[in-house]
Protein backbone atom coordinates (compact mmCIF):
# COMPACT_ATOMS: atom_id res chain seq x y z
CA UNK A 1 97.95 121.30 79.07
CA UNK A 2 100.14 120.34 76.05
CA UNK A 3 103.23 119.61 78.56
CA UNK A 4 100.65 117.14 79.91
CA UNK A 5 100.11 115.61 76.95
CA UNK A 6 103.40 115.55 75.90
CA UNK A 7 104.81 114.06 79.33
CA UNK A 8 101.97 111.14 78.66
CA UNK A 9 102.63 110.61 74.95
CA UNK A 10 106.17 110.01 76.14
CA UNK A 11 105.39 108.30 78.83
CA UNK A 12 103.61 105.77 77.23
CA UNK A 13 106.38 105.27 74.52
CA UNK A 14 109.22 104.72 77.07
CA UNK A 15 106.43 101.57 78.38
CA UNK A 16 106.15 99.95 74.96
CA UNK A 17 110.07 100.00 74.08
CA UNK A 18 111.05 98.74 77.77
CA UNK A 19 108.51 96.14 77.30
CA UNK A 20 109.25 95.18 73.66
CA UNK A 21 113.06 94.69 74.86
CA UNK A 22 111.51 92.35 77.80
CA UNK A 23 109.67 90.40 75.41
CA UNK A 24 112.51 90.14 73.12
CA UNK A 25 115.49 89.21 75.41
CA UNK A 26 113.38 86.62 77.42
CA UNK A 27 114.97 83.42 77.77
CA UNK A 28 112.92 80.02 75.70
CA UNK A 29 109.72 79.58 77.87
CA UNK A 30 108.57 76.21 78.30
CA UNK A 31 104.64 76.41 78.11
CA UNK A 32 103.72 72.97 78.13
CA UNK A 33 101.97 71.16 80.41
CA UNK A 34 103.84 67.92 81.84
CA UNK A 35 102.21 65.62 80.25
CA UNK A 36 102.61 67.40 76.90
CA UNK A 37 106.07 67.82 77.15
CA UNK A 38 106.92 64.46 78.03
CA UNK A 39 105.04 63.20 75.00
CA UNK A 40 106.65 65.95 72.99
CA UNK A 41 110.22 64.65 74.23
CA UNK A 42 109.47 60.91 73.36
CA UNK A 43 108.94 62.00 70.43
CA UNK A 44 111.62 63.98 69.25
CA UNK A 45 113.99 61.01 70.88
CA UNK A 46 112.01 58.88 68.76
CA UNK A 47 113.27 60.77 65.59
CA UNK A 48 109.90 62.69 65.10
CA UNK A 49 109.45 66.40 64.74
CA UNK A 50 106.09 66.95 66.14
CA UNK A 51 107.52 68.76 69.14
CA UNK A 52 109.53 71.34 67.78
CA UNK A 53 106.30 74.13 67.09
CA UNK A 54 104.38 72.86 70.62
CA UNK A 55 105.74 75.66 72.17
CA UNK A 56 105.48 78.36 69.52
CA UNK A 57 102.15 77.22 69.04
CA UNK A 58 100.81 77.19 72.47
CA UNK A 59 102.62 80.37 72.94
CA UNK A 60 100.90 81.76 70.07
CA UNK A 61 97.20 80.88 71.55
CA UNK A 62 98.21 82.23 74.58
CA UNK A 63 98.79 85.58 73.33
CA UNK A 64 96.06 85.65 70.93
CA UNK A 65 93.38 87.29 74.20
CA UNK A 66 96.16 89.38 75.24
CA UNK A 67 95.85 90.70 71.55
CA UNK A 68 92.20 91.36 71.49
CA UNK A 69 91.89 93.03 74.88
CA UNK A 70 94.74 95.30 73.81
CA UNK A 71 93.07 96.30 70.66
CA UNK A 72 89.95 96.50 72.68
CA UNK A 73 91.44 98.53 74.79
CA UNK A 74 92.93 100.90 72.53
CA UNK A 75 89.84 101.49 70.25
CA UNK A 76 87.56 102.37 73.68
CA UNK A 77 90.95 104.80 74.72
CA UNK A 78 90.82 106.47 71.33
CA UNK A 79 87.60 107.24 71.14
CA UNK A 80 87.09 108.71 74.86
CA UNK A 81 89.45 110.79 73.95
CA UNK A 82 87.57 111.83 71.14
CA UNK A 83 84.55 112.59 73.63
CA UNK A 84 86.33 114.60 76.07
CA UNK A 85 88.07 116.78 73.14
């Protein structure tokens, strides 16, 4: 039973560092829609700097439900763990 634990525990540590080292060696991801980026462009050729945090911040919303349903997630693992123990 521990070796089973163990094995998971480990398990689930070797998924969060090879998918921390995906997240951080990923190339710049565009996630505008057309529209937006051509606007966004304009501008900067214009001399502007309105498009330089699109991206970060679209990026930023777009991760915010991955976020919850992770932490979600987690608390509803935790504590059926608790139940079963």
């Amino acid at each position: 039973m521990e070796l089973n634990k163990n094995l998971k525990f480990s398990g689930a540590v070797t998924l969060v560092i090879i998918l921390i080292l995906l997240i951080s060696f990923q190339p710049d991801v565009l996630a505008q829609c057309p529209m937006c980026k051509m606007t966004a462009e304009s501008n900067m050729a214009a001399g502007g700097s309105g498009g330089k945090g699109l991206n970060i911040g679209i990026l930023f919303m777009l991760s915010l439900p991955y976020l919850f349903a992770g932490t979600i997630g987690y608390f509803w693992w935790r504590n059926s763990r608790k139940v079963r123990q």
